[in-house]
C-alpha atoms as a PDB file:
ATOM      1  CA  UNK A   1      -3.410  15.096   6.224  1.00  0.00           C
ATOM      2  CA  UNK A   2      -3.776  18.436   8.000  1.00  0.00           C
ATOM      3  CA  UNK A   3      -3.321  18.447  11.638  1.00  0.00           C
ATOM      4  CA  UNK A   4      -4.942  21.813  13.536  1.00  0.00           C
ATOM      5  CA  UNK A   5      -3.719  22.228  16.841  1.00  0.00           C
ATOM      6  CA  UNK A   6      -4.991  24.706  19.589  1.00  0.00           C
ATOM      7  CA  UNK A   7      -3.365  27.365  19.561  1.00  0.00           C
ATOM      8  CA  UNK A   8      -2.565  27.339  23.568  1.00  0.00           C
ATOM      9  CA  UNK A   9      -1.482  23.841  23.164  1.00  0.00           C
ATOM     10  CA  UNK A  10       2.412  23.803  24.850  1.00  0.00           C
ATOM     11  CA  UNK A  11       4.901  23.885  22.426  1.00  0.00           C
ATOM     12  CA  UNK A  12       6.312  20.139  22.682  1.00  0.00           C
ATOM     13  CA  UNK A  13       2.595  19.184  20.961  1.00  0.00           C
ATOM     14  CA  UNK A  14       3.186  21.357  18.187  1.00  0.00           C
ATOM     15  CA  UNK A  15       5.953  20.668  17.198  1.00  0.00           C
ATOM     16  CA  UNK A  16       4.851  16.522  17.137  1.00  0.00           C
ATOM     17  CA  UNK A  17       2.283  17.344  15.516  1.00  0.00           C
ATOM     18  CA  UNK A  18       4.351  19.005  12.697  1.00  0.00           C
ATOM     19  CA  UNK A  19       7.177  16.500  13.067  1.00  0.00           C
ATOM     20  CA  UNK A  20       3.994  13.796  11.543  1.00  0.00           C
ATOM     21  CA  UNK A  21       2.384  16.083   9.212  1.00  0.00           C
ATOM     22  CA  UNK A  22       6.266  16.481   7.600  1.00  0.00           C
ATOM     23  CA  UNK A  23       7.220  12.777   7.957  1.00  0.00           C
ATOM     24  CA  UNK A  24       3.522  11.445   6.687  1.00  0.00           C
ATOM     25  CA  UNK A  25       4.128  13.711   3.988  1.00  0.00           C
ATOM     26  CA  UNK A  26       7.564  13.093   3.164  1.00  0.00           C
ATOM     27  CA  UNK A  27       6.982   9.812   3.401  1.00  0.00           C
ATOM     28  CA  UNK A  28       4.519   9.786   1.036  1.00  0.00           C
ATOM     29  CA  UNK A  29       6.492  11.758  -1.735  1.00  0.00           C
ATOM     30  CA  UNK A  30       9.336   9.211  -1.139  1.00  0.00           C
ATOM     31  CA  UNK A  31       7.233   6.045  -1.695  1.00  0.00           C
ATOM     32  CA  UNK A  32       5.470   7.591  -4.840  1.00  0.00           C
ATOM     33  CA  UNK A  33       8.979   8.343  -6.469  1.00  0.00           C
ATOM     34  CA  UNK A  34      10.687   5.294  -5.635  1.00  0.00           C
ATOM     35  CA  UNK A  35       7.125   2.839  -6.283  1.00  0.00           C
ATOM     36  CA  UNK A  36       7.568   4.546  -9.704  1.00  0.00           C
ATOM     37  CA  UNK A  37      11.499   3.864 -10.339  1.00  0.00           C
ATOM     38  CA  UNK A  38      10.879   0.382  -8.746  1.00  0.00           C
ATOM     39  CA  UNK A  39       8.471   0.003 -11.991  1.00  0.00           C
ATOM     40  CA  UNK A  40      10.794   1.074 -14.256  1.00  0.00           C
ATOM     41  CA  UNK A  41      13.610  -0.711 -13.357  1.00  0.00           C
ATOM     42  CA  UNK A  42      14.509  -4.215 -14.657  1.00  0.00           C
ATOM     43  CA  UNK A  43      12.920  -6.596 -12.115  1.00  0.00           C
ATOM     44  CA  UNK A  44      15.474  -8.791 -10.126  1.00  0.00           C
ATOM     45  CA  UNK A  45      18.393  -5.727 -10.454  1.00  0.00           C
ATOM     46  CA  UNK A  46      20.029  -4.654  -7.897  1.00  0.00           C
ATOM     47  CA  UNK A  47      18.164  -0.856  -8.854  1.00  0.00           C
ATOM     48  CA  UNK A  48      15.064  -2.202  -8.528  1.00  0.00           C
ATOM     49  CA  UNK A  49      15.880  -3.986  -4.862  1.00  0.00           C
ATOM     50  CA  UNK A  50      17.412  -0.281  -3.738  1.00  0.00           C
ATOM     51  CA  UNK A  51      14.261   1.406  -4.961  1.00  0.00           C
ATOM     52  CA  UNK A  52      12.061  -1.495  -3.289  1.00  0.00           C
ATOM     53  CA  UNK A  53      13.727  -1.309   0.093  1.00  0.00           C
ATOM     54  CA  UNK A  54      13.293   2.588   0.016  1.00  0.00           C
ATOM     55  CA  UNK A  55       9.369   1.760  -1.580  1.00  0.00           C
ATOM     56  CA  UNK A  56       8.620  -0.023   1.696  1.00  0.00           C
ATOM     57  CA  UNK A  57      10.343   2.136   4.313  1.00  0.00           C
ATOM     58  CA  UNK A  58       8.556   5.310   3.168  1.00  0.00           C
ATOM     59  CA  UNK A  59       5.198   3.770   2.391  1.00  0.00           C
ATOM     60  CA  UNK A  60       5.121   2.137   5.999  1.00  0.00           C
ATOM     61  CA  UNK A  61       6.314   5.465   8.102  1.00  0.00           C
ATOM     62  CA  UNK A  62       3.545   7.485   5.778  1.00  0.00           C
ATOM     63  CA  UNK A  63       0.786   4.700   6.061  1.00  0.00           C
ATOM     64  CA  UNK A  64       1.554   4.219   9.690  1.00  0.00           C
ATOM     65  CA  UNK A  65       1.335   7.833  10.756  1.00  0.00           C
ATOM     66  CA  UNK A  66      -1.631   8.201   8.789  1.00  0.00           C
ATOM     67  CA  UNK A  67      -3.261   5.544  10.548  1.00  0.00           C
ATOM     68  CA  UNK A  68      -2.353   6.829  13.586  1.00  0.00           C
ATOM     69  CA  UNK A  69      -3.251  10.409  13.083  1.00  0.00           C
ATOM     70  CA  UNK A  70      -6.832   9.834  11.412  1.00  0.00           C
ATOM     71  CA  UNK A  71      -8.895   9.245  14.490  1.00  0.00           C
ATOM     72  CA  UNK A  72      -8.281  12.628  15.665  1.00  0.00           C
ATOM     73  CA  UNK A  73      -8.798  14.593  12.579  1.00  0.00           C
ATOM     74  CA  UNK A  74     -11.603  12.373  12.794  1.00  0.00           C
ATOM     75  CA  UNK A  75     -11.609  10.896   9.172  1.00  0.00           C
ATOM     76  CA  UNK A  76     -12.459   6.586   9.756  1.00  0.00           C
ATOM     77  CA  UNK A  77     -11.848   6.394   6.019  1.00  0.00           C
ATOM     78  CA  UNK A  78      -8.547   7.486   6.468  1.00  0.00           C
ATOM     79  CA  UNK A  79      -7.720   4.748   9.078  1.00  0.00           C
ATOM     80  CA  UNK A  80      -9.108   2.282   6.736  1.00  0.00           C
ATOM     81  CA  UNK A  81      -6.698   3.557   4.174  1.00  0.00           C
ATOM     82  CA  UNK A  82      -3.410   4.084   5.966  1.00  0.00           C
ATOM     83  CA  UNK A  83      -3.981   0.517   7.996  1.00  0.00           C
ATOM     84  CA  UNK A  84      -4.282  -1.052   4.509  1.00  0.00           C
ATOM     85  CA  UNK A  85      -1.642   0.568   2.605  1.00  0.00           C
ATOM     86  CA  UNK A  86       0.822  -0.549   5.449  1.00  0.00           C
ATOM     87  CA  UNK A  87      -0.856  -4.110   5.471  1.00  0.00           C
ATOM     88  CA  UNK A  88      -0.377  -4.299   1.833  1.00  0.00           C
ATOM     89  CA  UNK A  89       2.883  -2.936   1.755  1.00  0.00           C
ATOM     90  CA  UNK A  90       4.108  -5.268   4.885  1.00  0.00           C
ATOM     91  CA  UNK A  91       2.542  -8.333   3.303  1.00  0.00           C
ATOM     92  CA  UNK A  92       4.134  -7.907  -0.230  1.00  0.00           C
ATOM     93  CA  UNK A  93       7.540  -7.473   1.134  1.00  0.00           C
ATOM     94  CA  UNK A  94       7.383 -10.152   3.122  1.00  0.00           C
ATOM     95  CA  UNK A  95       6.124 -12.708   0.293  1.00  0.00           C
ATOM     96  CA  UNK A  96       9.541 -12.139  -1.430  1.00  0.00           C
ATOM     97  CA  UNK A  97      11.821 -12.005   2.327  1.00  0.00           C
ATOM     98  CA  UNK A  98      10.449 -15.449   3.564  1.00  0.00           C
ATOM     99  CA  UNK A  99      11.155 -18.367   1.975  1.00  0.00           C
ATOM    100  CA  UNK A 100       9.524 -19.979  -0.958  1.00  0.00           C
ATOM    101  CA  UNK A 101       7.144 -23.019  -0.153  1.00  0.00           C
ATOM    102  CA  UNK A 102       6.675 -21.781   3.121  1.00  0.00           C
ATOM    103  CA  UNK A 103       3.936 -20.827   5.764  1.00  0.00           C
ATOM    104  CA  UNK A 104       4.487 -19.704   9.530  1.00  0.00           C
ATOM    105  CA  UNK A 105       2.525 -18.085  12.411  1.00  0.00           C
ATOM    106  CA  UNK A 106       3.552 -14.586  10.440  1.00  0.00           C
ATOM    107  CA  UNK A 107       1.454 -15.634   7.657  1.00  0.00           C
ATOM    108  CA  UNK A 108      -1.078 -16.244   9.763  1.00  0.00           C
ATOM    109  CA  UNK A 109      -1.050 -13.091  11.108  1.00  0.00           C
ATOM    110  CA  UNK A 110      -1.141 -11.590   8.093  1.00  0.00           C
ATOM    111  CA  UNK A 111      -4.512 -13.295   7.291  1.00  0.00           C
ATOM    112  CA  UNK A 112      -5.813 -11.947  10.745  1.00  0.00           C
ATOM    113  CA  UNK A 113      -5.118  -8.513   9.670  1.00  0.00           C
ATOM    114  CA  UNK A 114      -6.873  -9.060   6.440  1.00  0.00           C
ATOM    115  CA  UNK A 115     -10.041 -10.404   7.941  1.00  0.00           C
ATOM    116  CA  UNK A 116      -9.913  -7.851  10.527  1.00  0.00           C
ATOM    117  CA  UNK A 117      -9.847  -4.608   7.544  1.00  0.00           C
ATOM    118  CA  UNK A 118     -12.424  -6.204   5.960  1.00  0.00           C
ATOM    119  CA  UNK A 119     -14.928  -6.355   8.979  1.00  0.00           C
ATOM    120  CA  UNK A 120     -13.411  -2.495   9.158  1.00  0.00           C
ATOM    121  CA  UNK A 121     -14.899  -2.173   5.611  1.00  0.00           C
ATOM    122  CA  UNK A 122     -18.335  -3.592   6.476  1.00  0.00           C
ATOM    123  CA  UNK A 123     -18.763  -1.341   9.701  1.00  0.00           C
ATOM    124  CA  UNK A 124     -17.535   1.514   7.962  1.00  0.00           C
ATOM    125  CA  UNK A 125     -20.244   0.681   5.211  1.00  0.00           C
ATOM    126  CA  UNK A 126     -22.704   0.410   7.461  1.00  0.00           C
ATOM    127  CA  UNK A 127     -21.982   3.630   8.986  1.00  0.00           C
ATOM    128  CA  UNK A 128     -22.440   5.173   5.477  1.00  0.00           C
ATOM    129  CA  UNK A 129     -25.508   3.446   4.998  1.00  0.00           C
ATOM    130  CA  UNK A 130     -27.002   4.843   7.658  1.00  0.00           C
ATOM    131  CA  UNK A 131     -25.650   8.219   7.418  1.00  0.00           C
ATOM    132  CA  UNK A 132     -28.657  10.952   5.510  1.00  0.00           C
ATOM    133  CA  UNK A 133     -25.847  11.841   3.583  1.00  0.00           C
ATOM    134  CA  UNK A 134     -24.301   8.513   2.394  1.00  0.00           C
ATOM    135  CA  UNK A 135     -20.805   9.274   3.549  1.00  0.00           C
ATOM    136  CA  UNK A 136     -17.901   8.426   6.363  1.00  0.00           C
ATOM    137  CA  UNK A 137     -17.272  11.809   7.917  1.00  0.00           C
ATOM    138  CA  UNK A 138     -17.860  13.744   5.088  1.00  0.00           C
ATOM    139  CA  UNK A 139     -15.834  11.454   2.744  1.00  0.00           C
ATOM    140  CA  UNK A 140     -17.844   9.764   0.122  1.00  0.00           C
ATOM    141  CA  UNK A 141     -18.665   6.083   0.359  1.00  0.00           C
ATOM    142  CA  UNK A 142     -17.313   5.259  -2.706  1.00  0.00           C
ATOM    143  CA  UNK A 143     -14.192   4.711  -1.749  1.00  0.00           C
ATOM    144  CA  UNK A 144     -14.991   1.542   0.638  1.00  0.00           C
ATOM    145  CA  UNK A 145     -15.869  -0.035  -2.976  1.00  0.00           C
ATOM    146  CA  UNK A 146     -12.306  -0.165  -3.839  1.00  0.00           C
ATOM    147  CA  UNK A 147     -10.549  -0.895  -0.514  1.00  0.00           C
ATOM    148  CA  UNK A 148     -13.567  -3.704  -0.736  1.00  0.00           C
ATOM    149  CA  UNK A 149     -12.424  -5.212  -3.894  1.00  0.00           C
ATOM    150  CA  UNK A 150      -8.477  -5.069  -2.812  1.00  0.00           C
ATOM    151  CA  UNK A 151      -9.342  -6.578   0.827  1.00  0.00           C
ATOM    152  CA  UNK A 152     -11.135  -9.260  -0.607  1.00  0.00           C
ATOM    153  CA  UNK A 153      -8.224 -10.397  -2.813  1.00  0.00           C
ATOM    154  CA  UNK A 154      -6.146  -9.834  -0.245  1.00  0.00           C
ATOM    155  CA  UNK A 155      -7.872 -11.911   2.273  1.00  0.00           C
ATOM    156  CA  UNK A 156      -8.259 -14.956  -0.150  1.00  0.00           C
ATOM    157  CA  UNK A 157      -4.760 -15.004  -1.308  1.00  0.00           C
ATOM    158  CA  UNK A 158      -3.851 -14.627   2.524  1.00  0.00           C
ATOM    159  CA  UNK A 159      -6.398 -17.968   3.039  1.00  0.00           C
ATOM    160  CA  UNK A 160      -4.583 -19.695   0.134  1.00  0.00           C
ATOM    161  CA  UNK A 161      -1.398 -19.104   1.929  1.00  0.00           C
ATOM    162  CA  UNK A 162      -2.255 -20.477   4.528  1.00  0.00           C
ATOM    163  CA  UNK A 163      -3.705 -23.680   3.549  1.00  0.00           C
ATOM    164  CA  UNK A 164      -1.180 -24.366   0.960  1.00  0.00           C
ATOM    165  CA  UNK A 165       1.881 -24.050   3.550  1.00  0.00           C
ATOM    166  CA  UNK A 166       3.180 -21.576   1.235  1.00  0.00           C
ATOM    167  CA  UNK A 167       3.726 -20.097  -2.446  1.00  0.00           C
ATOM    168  CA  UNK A 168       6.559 -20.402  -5.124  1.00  0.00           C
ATOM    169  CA  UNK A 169       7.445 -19.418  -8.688  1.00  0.00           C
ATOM    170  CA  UNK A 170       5.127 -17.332 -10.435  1.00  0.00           C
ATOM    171  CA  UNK A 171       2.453 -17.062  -7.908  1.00  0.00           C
ATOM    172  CA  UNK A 172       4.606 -16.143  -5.563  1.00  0.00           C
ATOM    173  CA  UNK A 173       5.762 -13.188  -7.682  1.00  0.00           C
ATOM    174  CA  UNK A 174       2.290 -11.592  -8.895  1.00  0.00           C
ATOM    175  CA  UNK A 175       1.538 -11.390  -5.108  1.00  0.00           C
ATOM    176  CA  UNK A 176       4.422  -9.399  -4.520  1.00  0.00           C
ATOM    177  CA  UNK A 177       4.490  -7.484  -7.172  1.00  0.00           C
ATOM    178  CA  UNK A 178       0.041  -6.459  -7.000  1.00  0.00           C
ATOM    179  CA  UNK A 179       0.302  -5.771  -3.835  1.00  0.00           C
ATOM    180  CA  UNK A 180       3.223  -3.648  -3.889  1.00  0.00           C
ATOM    181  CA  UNK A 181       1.471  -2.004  -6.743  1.00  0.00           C
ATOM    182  CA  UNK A 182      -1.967  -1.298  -5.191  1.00  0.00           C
ATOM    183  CA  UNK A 183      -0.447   0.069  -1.952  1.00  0.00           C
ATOM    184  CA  UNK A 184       1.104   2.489  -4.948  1.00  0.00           C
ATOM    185  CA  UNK A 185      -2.115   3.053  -6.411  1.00  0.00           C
ATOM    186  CA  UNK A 186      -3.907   4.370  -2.710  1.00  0.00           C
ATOM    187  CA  UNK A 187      -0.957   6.323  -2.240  1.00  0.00           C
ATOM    188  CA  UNK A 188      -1.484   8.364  -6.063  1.00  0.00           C
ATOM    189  CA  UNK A 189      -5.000   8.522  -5.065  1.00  0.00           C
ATOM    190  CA  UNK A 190      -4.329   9.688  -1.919  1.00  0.00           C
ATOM    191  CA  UNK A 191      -2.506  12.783  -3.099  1.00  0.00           C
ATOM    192  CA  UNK A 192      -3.456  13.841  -6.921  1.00  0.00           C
ATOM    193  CA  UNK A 193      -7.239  13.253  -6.177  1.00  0.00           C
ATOM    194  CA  UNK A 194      -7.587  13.499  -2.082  1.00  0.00           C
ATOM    195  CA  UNK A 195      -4.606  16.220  -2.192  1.00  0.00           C
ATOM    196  CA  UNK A 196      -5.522  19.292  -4.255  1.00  0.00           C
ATOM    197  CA  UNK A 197      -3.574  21.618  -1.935  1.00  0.00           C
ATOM    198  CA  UNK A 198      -0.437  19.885  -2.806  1.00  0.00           C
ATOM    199  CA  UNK A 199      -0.682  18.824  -6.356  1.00  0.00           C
ATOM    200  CA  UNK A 200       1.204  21.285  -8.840  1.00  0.00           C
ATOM    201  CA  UNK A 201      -0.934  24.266  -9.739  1.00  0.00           C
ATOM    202  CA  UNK A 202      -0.852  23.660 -13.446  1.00  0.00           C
ATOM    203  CA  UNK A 203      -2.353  19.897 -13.199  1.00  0.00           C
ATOM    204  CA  UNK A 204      -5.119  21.384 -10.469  1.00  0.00           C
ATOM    205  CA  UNK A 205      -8.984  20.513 -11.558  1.00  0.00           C
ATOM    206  CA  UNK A 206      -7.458  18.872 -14.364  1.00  0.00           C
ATOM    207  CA  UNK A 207      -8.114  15.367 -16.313  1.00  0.00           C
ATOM    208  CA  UNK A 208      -4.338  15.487 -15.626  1.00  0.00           C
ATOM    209  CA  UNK A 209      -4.817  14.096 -11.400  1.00  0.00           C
ATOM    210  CA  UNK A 210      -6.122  11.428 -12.610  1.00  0.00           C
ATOM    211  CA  UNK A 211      -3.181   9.704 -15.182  1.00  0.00           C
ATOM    212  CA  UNK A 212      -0.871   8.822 -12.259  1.00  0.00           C
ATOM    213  CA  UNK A 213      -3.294   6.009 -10.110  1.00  0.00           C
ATOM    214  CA  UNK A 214      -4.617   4.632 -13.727  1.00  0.00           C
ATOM    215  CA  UNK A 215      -0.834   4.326 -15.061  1.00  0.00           C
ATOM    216  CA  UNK A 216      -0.189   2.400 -12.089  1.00  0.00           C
ATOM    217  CA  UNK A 217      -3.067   0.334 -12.897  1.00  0.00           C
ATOM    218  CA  UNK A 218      -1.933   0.195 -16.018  1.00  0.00           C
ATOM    219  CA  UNK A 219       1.450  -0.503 -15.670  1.00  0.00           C
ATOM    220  CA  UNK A 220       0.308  -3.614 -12.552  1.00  0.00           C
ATOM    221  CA  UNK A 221      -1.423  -5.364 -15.147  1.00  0.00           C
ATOM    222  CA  UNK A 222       1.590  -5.344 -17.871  1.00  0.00           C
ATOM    223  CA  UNK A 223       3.741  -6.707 -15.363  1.00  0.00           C
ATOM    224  CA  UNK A 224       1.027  -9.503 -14.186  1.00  0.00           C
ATOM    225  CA  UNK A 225       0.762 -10.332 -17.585  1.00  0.00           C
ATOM    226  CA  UNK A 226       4.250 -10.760 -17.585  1.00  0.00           C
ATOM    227  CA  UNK A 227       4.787 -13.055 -14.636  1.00  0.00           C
ATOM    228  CA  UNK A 228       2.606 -15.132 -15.839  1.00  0.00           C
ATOM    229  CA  UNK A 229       3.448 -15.413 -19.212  1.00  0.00           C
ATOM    230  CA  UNK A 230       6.164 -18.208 -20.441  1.00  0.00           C
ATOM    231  CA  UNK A 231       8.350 -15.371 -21.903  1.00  0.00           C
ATOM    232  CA  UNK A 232       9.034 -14.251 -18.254  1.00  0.00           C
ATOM    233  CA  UNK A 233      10.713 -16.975 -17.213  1.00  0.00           C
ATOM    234  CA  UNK A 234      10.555 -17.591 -13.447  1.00  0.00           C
ATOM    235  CA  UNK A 235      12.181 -15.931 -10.628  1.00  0.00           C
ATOM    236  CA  UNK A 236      13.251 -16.940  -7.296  1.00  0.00           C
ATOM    237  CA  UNK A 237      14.965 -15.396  -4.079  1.00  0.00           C
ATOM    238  CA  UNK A 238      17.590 -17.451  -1.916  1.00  0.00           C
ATOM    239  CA  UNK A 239      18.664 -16.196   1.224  1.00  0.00           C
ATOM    240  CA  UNK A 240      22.441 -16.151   2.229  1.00  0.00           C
ATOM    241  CA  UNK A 241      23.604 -17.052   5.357  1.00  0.00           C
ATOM    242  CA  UNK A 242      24.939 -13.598   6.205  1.00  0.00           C
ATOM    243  CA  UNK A 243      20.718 -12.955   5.874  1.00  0.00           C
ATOM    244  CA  UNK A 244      21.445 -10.741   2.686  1.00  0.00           C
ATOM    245  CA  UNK A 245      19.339 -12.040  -0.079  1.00  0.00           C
ATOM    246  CA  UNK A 246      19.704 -12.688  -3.862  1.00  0.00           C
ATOM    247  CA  UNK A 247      17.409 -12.576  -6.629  1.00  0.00           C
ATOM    248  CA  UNK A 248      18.371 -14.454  -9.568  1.00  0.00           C
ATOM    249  CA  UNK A 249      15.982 -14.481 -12.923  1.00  0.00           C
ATOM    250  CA  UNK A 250      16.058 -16.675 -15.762  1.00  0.00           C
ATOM    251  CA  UNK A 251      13.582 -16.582 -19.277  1.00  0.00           C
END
């Protein structure tokens, strides 16, 4: 995200406008180095919680400032990306803070917001389509194919929710834990392949760019496989009077 600024603007809109770039960007370096320890880590340690809780912070300043900026710039694909990174992020968090088995007006919500990026992801299409050149402000239309296939998972697990008055055990975990990790995956994508500016000289028009969002990928689906295997064991979250919670794992 590069914000230009005329240059007789007063000073007090400057220096906003670097305050976001700085915090957008920051935020984003954050999220991808903590998303990547909260990988590593064992799940249910107190490590991985620490590196989750700084995961969402960061990933919710960057996406929401990116949201916020992109109609300026403009770039509408942008806005599509930062309002689902922060949707996905939000969501995911919240499957683990609420309790299990249950279903309120926030889940609700939560399905609204789905429904209402993926009518963002039809208009944008349509814009494309009838663009000469295929594309969303210069950006190619490709990338509406993979916020597509997200939303739509997104939106049906939100529906599932719903209906169900909640989700538990394993379930309850492989929707954390995907949607944590494809919020992860935009954000890599974001900067080694939308970035080129900022990615480290040596890895620049390189095959290189690309190993960080497929390792996530990668990674996601060990861990799915995981959940749902027998091995894994299940694992559940409590939640204290005080309001500090506990995860507790057994297998």
């Amino acid at each position: 995200m590069t914000l230009e600024i005329n240059p007789a603007a007063p000073l007090w809109v400057k220096l906003a406008a670097d305050a976001m770039q700085y915090l957008h960007i920051s935020g984003g370096a954050v999220g991808l180095v903590s998303g990547t320890a909260a990988l590593v880590f064992r799940k249910g340690g107190r490590p991985h919680r620490v590196a989750g809780r700084v995961f969402v912070a960061a990933m919710l300043v960057m996406a929401g400032i990116g949201a916020g900026v992109a109609p300026f710039l403009p770039e509408r694909l942008s806005i599509l990306g930062g309002l689902a990174t922060f949707y996905l992020v939000a969501t995911a968090a919240l499957t683990v803070w609420r309790p299990p088995g249950h279903a309120g007006r926030i889940e609700a919500v939560a399905l609204a917001a789905a429904i209402g990026l993926a009518g963002l992801v039809v208009t944008l299409g349509w814009i494309a389509a009838n663009d000469p050149t295929g594309t969303v402000d210069g950006q190619p239309w490709q990338g509406l194919v993979l916020f597509a296939v997200i939303i739509t998972f997104a939106t049906s697990g939100d529906a599932r929710l719903v209906l169900r008055g909640g989700i538990s055990g394993a379930g309850r975990i492989a929707r954390h834990l995907w949607r944590m990790c494809a919020a992860l995956f935009i954000a890599a994508t974001s900067f080694f392949l939308g970035q080129p500016d900022f990615v480290p000289w040596p890895l620049r028009g390189t095959a290189w760019v690309y190993v960080p969002p497929l390792a996530t990928l990668l990674v996601m689906a060990y861990w799915l496989v995981r959940v749902r295997g027998p091995a894994f064991g299940t694992m559940s979250m409590t939640v204290r009077p005080t309001g500090r919670r506990r995860e507790q794992s057994a297998g």
